[in-house]
Protein backbone atom coordinates (compact mmCIF):
# COMPACT_ATOMS: atom_id res chain seq x y z
CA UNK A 1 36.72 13.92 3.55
CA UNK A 2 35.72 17.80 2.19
CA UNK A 3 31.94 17.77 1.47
CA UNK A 4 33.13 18.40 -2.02
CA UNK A 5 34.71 15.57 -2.41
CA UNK A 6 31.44 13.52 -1.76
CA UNK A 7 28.98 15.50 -3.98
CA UNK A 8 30.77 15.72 -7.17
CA UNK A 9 32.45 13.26 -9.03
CA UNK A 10 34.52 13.88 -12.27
CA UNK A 11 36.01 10.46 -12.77
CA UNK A 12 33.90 8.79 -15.12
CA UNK A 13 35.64 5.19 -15.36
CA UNK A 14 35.98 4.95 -11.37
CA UNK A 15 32.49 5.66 -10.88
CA UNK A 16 31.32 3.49 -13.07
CA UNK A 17 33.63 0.91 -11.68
CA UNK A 18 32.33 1.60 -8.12
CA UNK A 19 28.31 1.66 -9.37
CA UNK A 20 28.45 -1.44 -10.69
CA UNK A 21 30.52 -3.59 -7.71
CA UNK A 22 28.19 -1.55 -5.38
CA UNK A 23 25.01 -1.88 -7.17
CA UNK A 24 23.87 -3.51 -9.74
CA UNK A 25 26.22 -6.98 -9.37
CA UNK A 26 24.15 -7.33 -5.78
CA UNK A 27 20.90 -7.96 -7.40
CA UNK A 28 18.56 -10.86 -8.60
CA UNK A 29 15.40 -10.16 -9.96
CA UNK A 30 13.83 -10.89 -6.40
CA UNK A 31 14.87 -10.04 -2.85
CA UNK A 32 18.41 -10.44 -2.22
CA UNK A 33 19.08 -13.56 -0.59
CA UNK A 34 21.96 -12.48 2.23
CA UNK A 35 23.51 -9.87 3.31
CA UNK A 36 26.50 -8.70 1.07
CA UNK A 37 30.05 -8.03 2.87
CA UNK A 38 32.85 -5.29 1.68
CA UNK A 39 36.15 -4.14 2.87
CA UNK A 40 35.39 -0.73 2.45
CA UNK A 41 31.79 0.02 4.47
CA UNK A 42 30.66 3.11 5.67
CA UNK A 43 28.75 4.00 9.05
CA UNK A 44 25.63 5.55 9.93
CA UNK A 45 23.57 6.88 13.16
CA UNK A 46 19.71 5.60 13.33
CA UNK A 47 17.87 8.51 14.50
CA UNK A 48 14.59 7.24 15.19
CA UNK A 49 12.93 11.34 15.55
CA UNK A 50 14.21 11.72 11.91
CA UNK A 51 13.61 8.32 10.67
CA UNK A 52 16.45 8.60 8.65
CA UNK A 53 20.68 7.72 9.85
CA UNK A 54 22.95 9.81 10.20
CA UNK A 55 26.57 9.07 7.96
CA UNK A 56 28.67 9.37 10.64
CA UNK A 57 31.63 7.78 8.33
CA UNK A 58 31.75 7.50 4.99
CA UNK A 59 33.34 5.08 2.35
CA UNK A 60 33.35 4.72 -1.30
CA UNK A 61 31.72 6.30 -4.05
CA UNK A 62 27.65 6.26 -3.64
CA UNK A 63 27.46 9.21 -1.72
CA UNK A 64 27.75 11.41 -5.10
CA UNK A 65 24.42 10.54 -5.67
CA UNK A 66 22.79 9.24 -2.22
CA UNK A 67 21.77 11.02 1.18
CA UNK A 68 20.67 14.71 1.17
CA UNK A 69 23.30 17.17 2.70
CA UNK A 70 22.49 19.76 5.20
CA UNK A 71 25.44 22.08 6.68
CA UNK A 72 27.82 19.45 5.54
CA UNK A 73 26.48 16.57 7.61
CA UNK A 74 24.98 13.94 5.45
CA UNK A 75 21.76 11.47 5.85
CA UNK A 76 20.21 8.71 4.19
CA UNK A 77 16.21 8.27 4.04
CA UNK A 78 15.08 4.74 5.58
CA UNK A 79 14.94 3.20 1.92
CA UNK A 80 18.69 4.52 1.13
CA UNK A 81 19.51 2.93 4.27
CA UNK A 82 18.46 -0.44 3.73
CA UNK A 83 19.61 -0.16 0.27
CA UNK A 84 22.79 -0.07 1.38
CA UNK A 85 22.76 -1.77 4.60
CA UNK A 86 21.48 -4.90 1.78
CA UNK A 87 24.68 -5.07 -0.52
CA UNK A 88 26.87 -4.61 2.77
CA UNK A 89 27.86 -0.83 2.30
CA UNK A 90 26.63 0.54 5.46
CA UNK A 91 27.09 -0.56 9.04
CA UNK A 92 23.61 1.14 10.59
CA UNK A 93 24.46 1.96 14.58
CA UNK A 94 21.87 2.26 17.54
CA UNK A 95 21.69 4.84 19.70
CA UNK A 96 23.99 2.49 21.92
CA UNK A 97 26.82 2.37 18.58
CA UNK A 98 25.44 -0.72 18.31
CA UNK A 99 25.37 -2.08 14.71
CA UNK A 100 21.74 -3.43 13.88
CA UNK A 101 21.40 -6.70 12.03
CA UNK A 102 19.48 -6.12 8.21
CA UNK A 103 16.71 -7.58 10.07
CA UNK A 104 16.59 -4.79 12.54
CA UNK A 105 16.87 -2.41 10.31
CA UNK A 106 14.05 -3.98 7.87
CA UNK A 107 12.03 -3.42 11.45
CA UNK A 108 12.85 0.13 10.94
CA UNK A 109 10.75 -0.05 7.38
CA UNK A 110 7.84 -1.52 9.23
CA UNK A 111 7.01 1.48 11.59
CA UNK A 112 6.60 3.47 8.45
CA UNK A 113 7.23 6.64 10.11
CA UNK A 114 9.85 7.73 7.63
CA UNK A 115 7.08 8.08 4.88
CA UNK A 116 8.28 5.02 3.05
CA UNK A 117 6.47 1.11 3.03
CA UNK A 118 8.14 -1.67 1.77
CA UNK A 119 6.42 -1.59 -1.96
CA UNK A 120 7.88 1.50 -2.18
CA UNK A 121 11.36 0.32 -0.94
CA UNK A 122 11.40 -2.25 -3.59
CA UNK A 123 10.75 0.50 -6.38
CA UNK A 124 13.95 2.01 -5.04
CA UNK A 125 15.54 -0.74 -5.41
CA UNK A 126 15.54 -1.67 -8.57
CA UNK A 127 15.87 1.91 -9.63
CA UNK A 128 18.84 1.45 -8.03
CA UNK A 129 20.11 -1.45 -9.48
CA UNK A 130 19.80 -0.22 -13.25
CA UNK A 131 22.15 2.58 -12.03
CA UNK A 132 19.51 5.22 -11.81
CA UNK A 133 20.15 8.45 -9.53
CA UNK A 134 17.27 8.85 -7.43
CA UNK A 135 15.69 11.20 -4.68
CA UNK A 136 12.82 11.59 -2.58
CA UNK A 137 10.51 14.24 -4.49
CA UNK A 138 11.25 17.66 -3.73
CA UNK A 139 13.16 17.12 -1.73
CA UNK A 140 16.87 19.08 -1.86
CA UNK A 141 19.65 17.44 -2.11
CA UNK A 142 21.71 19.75 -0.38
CA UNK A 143 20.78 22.78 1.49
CA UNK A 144 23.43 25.41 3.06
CA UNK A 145 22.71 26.85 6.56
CA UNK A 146 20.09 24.62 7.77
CA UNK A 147 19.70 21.86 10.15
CA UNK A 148 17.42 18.65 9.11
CA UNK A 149 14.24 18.12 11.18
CA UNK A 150 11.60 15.69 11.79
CA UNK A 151 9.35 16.12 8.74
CA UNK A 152 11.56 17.71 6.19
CA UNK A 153 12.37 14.40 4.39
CA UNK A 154 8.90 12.50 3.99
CA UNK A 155 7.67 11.68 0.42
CA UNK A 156 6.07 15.16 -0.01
CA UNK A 157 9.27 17.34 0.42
CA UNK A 158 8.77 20.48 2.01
CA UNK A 159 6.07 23.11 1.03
CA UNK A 160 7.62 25.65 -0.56
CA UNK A 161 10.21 23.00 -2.56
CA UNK A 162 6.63 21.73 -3.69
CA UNK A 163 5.62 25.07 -4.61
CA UNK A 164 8.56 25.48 -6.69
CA UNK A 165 8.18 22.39 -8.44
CA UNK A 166 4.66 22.98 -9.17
CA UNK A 167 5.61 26.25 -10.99
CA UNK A 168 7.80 24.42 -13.50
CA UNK A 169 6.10 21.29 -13.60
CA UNK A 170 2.21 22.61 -15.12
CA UNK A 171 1.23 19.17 -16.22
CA UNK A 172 1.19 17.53 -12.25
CA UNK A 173 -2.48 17.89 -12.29
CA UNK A 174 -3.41 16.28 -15.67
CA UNK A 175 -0.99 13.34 -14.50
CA UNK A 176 -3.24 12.81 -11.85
CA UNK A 177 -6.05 13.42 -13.38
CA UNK A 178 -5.48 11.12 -16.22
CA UNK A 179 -5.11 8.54 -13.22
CA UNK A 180 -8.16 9.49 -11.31
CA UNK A 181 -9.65 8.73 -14.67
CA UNK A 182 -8.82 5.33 -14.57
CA UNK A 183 -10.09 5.01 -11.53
CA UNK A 184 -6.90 5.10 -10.07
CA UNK A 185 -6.61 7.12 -6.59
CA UNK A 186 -4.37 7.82 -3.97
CA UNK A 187 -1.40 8.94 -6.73
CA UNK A 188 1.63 10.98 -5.28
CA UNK A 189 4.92 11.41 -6.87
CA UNK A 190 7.12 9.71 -4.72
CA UNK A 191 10.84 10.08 -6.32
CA UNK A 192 12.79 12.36 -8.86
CA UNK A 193 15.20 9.85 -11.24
CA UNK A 194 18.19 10.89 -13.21
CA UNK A 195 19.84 9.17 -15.61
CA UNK A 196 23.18 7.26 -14.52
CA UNK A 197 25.67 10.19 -14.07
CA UNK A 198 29.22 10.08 -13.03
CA UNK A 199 28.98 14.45 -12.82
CA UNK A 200 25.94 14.28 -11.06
CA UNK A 201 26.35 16.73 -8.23
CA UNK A 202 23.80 17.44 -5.48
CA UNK A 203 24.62 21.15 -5.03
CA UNK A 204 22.77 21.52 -8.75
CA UNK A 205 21.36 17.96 -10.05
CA UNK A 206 19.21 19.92 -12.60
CA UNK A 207 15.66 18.61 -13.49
CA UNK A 208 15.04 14.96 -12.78
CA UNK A 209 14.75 13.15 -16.14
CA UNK A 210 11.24 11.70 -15.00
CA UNK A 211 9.06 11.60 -11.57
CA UNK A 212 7.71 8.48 -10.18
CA UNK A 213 4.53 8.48 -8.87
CA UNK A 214 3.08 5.57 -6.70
CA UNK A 215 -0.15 4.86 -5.39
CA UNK A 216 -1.24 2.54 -2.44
């Protein structure tokens, strides 16, 4: 499948179709109780360096708004990952090609070394299940001519993404100052969320419609 065929999506009744079989019919209000199974189920590399997997096939209709593209190869953060790997759309392979069980993979969550901790994996979530689009913080979504490495997908995004952000975004600071002054510390945005979206395309999302910021 063309990498343009996986970042843009123009059919507004499919996509809905697919979000809500793939998403939001997989949820309770707590932790889902099994594993979900599919027909359809994509496949992805663990890369234990990158903390994130590698789509190494894909399936279906949530890759126009999940993973971050880079030279047309496609990976998912560890909480996209289990997201999926959850409602049974992603078979997650060892180094070995060796699918993981979702209890292996929740193993992956505990070593924290992708920058994400399972509080923070359950505000994904259920982002995710009201149909929200939603990204690590300045982080790109697709990026042209460059190769992913270790570090360039942790909760901070890269520097000079930051940088940018911080240009058109004036009002970080008071945000966090309005939480240091309830004595709240340790704030960081953590993800950019768009609205539902069946043209959302990674090559230009546009402005998030909010940030979410977390603190531990």
């Amino acid at each position: 499948m063309d990498t343009e065929d996986w970042e843009s999506c123009s059919d507004n009744e499919v996509y809905l179709q697919d979000r809500n079989e793939d998403e939001e019919n997989c949820y309770s209000s707590s932790v889902l109780s099994k594993l979900q199974f599919r027909k359809d189920v994509s496949k992805a590399l663990w890369i234990d360096d990158l903390a994130m997997a590698e789509v190494v096939e894909r399936k279906g209709k949530m890759w126009v708004t999940m993973g971050i593209v880079r030279s047309g190869n496609a990976y998912c953060s560890i909480e996209e990952t289990l997201f999926l790997v959850e409602i049974g759309a992603l078979h997650l392979l060892d180094e070995r090609g060796i699918c993981l069980s979702l209890k292996e993979a929740y193993e992956k969550l505990s070593y924290a070394k992708g920058g994400c901790f399972w509080e923070l994996f359950e505000v994904y979530r259920h982002l995710k299940s009201l149909g929200y689009v939603v990204g690590r913080h300045g982080v790109p979504w697709s990026v042209k001519g460059q190769n992913i490495k270790a570090g360039t997908c942790s909760l901070r995004g890269s520097q000079d993404r930051n940088e940018l952000l911080e240009m058109k975004s004036k009002d970080k600071n008071s945000i966090i100052d309005l939480f240091n002054s309830m004595q709240i510390i340790d704030v960081s945005p953590a993800f950019d969320v768009y609205l539902p979206n069946s043209k959302f395309r990674k090559s230009s999302p546009g402005d998030p419609s909010f940030v979410l910021y977390l603190s531990r």
